[in-house]
C-alpha atoms as a PDB file:
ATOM      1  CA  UNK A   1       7.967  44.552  77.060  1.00  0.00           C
ATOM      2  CA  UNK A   2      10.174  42.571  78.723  1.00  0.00           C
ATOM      3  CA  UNK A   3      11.667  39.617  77.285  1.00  0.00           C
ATOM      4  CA  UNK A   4      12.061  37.387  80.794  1.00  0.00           C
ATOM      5  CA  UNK A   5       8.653  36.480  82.713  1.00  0.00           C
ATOM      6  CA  UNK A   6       8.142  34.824  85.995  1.00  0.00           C
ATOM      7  CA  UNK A   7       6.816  30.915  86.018  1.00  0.00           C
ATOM      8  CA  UNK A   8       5.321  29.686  89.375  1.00  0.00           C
ATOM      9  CA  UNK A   9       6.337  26.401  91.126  1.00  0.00           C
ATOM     10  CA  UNK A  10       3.697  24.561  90.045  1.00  0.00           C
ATOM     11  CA  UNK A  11       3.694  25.496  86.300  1.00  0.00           C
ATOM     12  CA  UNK A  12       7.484  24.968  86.176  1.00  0.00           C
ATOM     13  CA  UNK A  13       6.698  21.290  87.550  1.00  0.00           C
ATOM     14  CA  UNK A  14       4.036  20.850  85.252  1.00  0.00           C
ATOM     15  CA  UNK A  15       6.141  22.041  82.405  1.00  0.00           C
ATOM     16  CA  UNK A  16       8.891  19.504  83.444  1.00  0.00           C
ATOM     17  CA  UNK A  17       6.556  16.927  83.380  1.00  0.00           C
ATOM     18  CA  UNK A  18       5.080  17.387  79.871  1.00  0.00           C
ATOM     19  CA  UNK A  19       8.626  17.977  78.604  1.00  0.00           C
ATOM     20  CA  UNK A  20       7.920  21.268  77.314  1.00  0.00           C
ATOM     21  CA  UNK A  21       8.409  25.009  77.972  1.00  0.00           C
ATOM     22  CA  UNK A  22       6.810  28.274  78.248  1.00  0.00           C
ATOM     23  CA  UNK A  23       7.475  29.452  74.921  1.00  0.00           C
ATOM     24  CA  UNK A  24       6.301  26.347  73.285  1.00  0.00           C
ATOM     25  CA  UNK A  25       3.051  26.866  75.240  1.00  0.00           C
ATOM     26  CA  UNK A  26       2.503  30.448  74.270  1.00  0.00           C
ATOM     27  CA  UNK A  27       3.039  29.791  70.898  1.00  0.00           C
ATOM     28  CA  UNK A  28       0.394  27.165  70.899  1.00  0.00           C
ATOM     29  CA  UNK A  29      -2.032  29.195  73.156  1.00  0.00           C
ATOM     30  CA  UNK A  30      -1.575  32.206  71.178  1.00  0.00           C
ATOM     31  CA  UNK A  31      -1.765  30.192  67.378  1.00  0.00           C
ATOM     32  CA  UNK A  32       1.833  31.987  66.512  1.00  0.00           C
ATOM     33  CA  UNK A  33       2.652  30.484  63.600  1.00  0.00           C
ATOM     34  CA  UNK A  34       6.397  30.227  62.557  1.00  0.00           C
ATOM     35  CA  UNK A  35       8.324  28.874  59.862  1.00  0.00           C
ATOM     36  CA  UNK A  36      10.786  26.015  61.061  1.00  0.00           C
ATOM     37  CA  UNK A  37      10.370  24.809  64.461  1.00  0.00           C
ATOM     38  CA  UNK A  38      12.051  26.654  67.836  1.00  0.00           C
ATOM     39  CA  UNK A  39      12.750  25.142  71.103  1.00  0.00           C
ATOM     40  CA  UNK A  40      13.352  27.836  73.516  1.00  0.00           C
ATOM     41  CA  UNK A  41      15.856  30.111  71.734  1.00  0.00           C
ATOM     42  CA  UNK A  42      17.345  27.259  69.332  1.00  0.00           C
ATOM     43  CA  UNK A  43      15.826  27.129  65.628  1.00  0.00           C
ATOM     44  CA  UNK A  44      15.487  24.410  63.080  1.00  0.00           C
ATOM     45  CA  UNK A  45      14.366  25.439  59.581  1.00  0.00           C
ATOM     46  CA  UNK A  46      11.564  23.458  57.497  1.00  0.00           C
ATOM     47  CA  UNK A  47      12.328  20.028  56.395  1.00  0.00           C
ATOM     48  CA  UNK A  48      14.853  19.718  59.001  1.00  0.00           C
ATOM     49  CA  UNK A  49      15.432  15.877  59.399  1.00  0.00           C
ATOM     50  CA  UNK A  50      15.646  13.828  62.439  1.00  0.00           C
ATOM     51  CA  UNK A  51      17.157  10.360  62.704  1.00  0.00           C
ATOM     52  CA  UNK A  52      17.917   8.209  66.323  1.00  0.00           C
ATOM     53  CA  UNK A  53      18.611   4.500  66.540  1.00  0.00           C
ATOM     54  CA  UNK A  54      16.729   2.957  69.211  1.00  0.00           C
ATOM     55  CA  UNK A  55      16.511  -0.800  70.283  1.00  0.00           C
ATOM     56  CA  UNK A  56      18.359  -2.166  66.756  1.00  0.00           C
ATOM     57  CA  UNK A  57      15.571  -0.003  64.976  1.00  0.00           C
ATOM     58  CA  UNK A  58      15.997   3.475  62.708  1.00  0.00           C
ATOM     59  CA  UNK A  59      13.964   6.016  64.006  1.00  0.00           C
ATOM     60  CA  UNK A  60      13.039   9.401  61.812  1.00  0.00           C
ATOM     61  CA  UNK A  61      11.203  12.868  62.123  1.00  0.00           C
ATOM     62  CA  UNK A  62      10.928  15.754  60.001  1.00  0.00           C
ATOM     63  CA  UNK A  63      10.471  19.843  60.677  1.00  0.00           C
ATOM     64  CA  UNK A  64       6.602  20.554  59.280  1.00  0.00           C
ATOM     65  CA  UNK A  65       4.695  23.600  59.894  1.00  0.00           C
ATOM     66  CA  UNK A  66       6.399  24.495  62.926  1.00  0.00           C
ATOM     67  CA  UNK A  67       6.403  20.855  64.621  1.00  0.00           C
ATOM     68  CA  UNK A  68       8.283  17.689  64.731  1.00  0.00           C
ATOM     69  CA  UNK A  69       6.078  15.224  62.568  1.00  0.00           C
ATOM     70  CA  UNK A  70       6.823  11.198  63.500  1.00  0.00           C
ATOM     71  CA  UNK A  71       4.794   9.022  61.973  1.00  0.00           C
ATOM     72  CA  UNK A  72       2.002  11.435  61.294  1.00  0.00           C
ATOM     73  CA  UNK A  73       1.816  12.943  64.786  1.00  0.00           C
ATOM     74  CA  UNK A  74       3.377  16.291  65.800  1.00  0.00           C
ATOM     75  CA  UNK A  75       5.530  17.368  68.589  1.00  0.00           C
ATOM     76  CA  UNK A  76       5.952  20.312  69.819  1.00  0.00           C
ATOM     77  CA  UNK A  77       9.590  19.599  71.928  1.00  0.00           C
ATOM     78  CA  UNK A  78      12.262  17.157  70.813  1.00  0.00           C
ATOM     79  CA  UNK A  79      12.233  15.330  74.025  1.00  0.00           C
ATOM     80  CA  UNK A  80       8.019  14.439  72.891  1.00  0.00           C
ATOM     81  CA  UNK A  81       8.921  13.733  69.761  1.00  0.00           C
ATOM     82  CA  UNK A  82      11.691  10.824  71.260  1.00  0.00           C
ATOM     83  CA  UNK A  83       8.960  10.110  74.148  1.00  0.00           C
ATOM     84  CA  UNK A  84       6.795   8.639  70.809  1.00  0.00           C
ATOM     85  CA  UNK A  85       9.458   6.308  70.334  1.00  0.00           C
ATOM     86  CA  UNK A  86      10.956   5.202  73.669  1.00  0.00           C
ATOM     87  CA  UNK A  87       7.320   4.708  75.219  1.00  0.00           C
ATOM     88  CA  UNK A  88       8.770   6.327  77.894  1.00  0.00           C
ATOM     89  CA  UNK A  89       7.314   9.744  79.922  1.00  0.00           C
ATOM     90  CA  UNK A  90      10.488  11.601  79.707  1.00  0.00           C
ATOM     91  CA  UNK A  91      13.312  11.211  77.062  1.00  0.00           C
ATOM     92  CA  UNK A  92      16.327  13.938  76.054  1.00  0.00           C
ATOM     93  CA  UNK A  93      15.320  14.882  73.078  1.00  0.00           C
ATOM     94  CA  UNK A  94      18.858  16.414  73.055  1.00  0.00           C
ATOM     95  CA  UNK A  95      20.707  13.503  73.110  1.00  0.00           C
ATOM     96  CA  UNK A  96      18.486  11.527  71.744  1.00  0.00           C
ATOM     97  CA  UNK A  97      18.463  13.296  67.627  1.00  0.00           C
ATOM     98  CA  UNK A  98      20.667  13.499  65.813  1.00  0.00           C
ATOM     99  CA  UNK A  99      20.416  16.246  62.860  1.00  0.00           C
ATOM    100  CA  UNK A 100      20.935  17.288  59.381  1.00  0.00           C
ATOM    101  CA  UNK A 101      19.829  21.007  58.714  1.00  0.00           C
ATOM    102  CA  UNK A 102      18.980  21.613  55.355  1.00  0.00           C
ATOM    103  CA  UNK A 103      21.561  22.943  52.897  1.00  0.00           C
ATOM    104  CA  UNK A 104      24.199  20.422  55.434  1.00  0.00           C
ATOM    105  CA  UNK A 105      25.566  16.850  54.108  1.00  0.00           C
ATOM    106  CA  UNK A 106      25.897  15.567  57.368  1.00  0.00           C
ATOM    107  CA  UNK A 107      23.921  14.360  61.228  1.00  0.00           C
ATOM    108  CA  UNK A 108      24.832  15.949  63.863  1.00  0.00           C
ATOM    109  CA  UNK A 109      23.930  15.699  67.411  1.00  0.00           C
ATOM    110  CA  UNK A 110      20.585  17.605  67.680  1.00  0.00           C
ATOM    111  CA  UNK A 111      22.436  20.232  70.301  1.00  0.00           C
ATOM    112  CA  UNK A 112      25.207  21.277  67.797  1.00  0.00           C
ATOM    113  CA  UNK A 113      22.980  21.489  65.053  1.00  0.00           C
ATOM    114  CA  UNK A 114      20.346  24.224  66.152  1.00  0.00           C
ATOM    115  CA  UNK A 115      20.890  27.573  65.508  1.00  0.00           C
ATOM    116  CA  UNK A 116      19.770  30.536  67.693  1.00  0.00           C
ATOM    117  CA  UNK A 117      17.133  32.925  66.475  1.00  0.00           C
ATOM    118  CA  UNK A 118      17.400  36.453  67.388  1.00  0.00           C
ATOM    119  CA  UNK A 119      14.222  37.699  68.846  1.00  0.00           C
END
């Protein structure tokens, strides 16, 4: 089986709109569970922690069961997870996290922090 599938038009615009992609829908559809979360082929183990600063205000998340948990609710992108902060419809996740893995002293900006996962 081939590891690259074909996405129409539509479903790639409606994928850009609810900030998330193909795999993360699959997953979901298909009740894969995994341990960590994975955003395309970029990996973040359990208990991975999120922070941000937004308007003067500390903002957290945490890796749980396969998700990005804020305040309860989980996300299953980084750029929803920011969305439930900003308010707004579409928000970097990317440049919006910053990171500290487990095992790691230090944050990081969320796109030098994940890891890939071989398939």
């Amino acid at each position: 089986m081939s590891d690259r599938y074909l996405i129409s038009p539509t479903v790639q615009r409606e994928l850009k709109l609810r900030n998330v992609t193909a795999d993360e829908i699959l997953r979901e559809a298909l009740k894969i569970k995994t341990e960590g979360f994975i955003s395309g082929d970029k990996y973040f183990p359990e208990g991975t922690v999120f922070i941000a600063w937004y308007k003067s205000k500390a903002l957290s998340a945490v890796v749980k069961n396969g998700a990005i948990e804020c305040e309860g609710k989980q996300y299953s992108s980084l750029s929803g997870a920011a969305a439930h902060y900003t308010g707004r419809p579409t928000t970097n996740g990317w440049d919006f996290w910053s990171v500290r893995v487990p095992g790691k002293a230090e944050f990081v900006p969320a796109h030098k922090a994940a890891e890939t996962r071989a398939a």
